[in-house]
N, C-alpha and C. Protein backbone atom coordinates (compact mmCIF):
# COMPACT_ATOMS: atom_id res chain seq x y z
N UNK A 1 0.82 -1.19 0.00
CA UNK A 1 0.00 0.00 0.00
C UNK A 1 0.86 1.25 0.00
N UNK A 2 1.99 0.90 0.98
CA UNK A 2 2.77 2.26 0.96
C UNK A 2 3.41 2.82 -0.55
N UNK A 3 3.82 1.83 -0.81
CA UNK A 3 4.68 1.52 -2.56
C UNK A 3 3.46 2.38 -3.58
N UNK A 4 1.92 1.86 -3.91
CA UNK A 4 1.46 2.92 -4.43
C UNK A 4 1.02 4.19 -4.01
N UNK A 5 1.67 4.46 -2.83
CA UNK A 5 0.72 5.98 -2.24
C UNK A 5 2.69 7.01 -3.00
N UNK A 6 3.39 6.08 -2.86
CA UNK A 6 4.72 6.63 -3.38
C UNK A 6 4.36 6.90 -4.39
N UNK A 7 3.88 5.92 -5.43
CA UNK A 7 3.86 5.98 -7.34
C UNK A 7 2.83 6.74 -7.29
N UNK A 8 1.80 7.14 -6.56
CA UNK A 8 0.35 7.98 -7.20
C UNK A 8 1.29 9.37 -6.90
N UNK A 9 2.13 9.93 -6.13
CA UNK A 9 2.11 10.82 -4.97
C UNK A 9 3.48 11.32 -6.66
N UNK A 10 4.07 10.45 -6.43
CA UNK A 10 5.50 10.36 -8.32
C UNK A 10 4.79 10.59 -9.14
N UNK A 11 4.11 10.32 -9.51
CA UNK A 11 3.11 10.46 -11.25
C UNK A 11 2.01 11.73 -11.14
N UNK A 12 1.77 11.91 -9.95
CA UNK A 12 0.99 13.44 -9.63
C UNK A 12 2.36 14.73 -9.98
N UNK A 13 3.37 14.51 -9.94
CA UNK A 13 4.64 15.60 -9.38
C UNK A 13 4.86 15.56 -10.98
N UNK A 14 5.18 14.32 -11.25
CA UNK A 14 5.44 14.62 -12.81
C UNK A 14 4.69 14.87 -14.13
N UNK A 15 3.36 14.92 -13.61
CA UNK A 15 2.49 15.03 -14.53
C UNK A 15 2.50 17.06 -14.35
N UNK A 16 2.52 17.23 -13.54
CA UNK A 16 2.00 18.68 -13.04
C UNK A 16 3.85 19.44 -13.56
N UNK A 17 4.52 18.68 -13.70
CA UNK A 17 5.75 19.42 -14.41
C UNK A 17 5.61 19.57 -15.74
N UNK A 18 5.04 18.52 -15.95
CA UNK A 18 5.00 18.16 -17.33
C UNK A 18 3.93 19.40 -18.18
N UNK A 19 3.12 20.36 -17.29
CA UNK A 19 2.24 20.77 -17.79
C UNK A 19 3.10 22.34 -18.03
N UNK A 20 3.33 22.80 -18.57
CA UNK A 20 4.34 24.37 -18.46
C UNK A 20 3.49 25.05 -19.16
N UNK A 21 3.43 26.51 -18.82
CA UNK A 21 2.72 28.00 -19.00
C UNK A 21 3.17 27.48 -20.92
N UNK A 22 2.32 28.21 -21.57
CA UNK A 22 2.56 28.56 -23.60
C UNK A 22 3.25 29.63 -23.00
N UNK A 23 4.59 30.03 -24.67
CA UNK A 23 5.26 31.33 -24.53
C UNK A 23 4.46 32.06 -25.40
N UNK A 24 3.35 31.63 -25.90
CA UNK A 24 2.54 32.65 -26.64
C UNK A 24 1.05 32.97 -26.02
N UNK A 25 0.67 33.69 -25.93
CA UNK A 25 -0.33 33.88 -25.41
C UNK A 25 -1.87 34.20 -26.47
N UNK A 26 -3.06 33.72 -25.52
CA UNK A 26 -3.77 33.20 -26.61
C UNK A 26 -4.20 34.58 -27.24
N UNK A 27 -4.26 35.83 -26.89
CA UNK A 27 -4.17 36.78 -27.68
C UNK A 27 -3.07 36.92 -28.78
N UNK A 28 -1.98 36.52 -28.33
CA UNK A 28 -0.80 36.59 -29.42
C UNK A 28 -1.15 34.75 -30.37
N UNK A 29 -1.76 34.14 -29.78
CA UNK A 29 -2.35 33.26 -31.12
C UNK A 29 -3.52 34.12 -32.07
N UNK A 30 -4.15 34.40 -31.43
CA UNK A 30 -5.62 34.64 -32.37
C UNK A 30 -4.99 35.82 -33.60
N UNK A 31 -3.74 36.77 -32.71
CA UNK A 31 -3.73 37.91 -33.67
C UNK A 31 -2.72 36.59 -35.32
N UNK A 32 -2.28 35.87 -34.50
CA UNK A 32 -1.16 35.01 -35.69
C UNK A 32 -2.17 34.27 -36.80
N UNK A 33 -3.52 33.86 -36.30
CA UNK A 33 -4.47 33.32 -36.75
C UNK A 33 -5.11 34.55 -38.12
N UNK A 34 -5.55 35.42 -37.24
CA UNK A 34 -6.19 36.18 -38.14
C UNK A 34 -4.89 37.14 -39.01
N UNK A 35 -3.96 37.30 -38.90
CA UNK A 35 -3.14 37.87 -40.04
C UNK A 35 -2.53 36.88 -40.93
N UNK A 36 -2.43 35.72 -40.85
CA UNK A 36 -2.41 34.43 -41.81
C UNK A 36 -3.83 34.18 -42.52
N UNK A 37 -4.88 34.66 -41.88
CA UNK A 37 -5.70 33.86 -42.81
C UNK A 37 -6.73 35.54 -43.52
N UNK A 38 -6.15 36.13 -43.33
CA UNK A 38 -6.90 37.95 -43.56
C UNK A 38 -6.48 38.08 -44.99
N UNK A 39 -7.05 38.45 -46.18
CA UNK A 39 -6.81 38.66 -47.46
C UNK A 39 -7.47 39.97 -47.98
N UNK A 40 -7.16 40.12 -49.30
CA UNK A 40 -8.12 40.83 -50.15
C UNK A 40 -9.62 41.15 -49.78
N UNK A 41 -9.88 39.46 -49.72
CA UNK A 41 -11.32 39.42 -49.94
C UNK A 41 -11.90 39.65 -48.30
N UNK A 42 -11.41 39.62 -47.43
CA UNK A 42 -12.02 39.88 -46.19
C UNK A 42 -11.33 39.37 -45.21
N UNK A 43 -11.61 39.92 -43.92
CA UNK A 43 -10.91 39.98 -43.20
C UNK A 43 -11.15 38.39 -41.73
N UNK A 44 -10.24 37.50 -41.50
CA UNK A 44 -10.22 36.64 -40.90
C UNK A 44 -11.28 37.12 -39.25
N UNK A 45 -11.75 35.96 -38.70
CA UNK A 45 -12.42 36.33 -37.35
C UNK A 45 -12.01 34.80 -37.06
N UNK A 46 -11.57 34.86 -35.46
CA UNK A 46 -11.35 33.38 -34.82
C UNK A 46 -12.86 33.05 -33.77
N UNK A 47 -13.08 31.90 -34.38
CA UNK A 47 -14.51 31.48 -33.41
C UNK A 47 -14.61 30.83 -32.17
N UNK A 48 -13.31 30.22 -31.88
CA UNK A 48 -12.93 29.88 -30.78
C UNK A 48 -11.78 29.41 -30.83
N UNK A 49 -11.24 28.96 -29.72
CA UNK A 49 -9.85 29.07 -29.65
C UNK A 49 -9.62 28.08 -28.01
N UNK A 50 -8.80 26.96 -27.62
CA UNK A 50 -8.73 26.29 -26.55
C UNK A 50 -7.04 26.16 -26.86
N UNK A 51 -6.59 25.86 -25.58
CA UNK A 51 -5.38 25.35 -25.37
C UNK A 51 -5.32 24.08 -24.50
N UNK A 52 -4.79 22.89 -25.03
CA UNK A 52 -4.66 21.71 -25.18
C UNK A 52 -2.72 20.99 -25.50
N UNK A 53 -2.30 20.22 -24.66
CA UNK A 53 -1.34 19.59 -24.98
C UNK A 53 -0.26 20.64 -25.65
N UNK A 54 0.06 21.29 -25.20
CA UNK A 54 1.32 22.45 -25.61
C UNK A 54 0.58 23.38 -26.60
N UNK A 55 -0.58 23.33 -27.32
CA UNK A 55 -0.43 23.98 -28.31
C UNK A 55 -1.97 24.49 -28.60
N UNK A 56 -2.19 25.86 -29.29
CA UNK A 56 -3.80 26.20 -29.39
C UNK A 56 -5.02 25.93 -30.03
N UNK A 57 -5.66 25.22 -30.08
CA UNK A 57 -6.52 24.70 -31.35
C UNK A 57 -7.49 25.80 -31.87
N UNK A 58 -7.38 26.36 -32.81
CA UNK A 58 -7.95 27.76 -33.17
C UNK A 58 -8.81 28.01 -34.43
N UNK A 59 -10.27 27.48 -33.79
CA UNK A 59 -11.26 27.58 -35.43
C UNK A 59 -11.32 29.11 -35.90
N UNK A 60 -11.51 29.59 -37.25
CA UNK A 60 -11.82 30.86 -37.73
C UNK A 60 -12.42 30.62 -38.98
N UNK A 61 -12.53 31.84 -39.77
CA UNK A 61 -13.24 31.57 -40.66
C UNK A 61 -13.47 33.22 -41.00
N UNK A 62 -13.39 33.01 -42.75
CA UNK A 62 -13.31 34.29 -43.53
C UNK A 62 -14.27 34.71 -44.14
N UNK A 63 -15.43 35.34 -44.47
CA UNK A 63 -16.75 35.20 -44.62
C UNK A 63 -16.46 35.83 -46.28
N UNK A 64 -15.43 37.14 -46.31
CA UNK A 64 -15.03 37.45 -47.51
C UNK A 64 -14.89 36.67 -48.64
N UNK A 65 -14.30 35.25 -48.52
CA UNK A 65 -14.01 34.88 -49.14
C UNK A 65 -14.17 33.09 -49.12
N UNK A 66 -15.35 32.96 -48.31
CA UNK A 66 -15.95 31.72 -47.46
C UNK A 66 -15.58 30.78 -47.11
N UNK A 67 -14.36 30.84 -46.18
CA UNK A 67 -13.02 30.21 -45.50
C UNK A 67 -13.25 29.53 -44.42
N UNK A 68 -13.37 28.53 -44.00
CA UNK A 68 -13.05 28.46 -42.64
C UNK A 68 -12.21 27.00 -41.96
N UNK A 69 -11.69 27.57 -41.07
CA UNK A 69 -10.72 26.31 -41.05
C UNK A 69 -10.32 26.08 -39.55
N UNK A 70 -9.87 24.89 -39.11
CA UNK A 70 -8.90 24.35 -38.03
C UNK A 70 -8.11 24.76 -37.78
N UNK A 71 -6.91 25.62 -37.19
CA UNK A 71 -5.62 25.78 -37.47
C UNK A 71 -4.99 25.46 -35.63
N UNK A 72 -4.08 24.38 -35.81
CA UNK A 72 -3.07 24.41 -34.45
C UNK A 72 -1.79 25.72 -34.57
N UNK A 73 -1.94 26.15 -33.31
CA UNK A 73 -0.71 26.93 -32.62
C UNK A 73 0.32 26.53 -32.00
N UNK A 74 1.54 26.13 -32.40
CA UNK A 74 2.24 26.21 -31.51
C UNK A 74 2.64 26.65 -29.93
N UNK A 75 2.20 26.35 -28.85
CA UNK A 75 2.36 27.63 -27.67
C UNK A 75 3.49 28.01 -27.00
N UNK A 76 4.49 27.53 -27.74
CA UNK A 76 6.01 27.81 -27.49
C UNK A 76 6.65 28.81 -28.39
N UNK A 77 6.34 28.31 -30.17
CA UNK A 77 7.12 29.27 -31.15
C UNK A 77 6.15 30.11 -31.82
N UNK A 78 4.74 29.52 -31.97
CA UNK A 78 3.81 30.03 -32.49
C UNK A 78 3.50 29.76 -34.43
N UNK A 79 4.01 28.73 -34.52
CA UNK A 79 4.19 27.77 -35.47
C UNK A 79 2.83 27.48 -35.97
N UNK A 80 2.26 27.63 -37.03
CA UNK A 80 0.86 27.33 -37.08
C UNK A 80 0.78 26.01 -38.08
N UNK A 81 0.14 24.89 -38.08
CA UNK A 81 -0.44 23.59 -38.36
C UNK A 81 -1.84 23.58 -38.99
N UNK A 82 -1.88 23.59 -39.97
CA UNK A 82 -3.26 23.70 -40.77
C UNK A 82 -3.69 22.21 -40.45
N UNK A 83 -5.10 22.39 -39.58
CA UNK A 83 -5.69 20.83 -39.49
C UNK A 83 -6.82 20.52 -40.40
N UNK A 84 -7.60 21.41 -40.60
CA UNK A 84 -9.05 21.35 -41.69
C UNK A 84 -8.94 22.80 -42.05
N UNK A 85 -9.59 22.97 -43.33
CA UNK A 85 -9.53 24.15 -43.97
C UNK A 85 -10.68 23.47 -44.93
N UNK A 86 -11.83 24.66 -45.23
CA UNK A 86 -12.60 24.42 -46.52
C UNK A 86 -13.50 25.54 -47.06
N UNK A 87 -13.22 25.76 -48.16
CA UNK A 87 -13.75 26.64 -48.96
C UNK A 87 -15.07 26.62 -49.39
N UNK A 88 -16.35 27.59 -49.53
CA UNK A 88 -17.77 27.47 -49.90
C UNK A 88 -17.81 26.84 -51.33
């Protein structure tokens, strides 16, 4: 009994290290979101936006030009990952 109150008490410490602050912040995602996806035809809006596993999952969508898409954030470099994207 003592042995798992050790391993729950170890895997609580390292899980909670394991979790570190993003160096980007989700305002500094949404603005990376909407100036990547902002064109000619109109201007990008993010519809929501969560942070998950290091990085931001950030729906938007361009009405200008009838866009809308998935895009992951990096929350360290700010690296963006196109996950779904589709056009009207």
């Amino acid at each position: 009994m003592k042995e798992l109150s050790v391993l729950i008490i170890f895997l609580s410490i390292f899980l909670v290290g394991c979790m570190q602050q993003p160096q980007i912040t989700e305002s500094e995602a949404i603005a990376i979101i909407e100036d990547l996806h902002t064109n000619s035809f109109g201007d990008a809006e993010v519809l929501s936006i969560e942070y998950s596993w290091g990085r931001y999952v950030v729906e938007w969508e361009n009405e200008g030009n009838c866009e809308w898409g998935i895009d992951h954030v990096d929350g360290d470099d700010g690296n963006v990952e196109m996950k779904q994207a589709s056009i009207c």
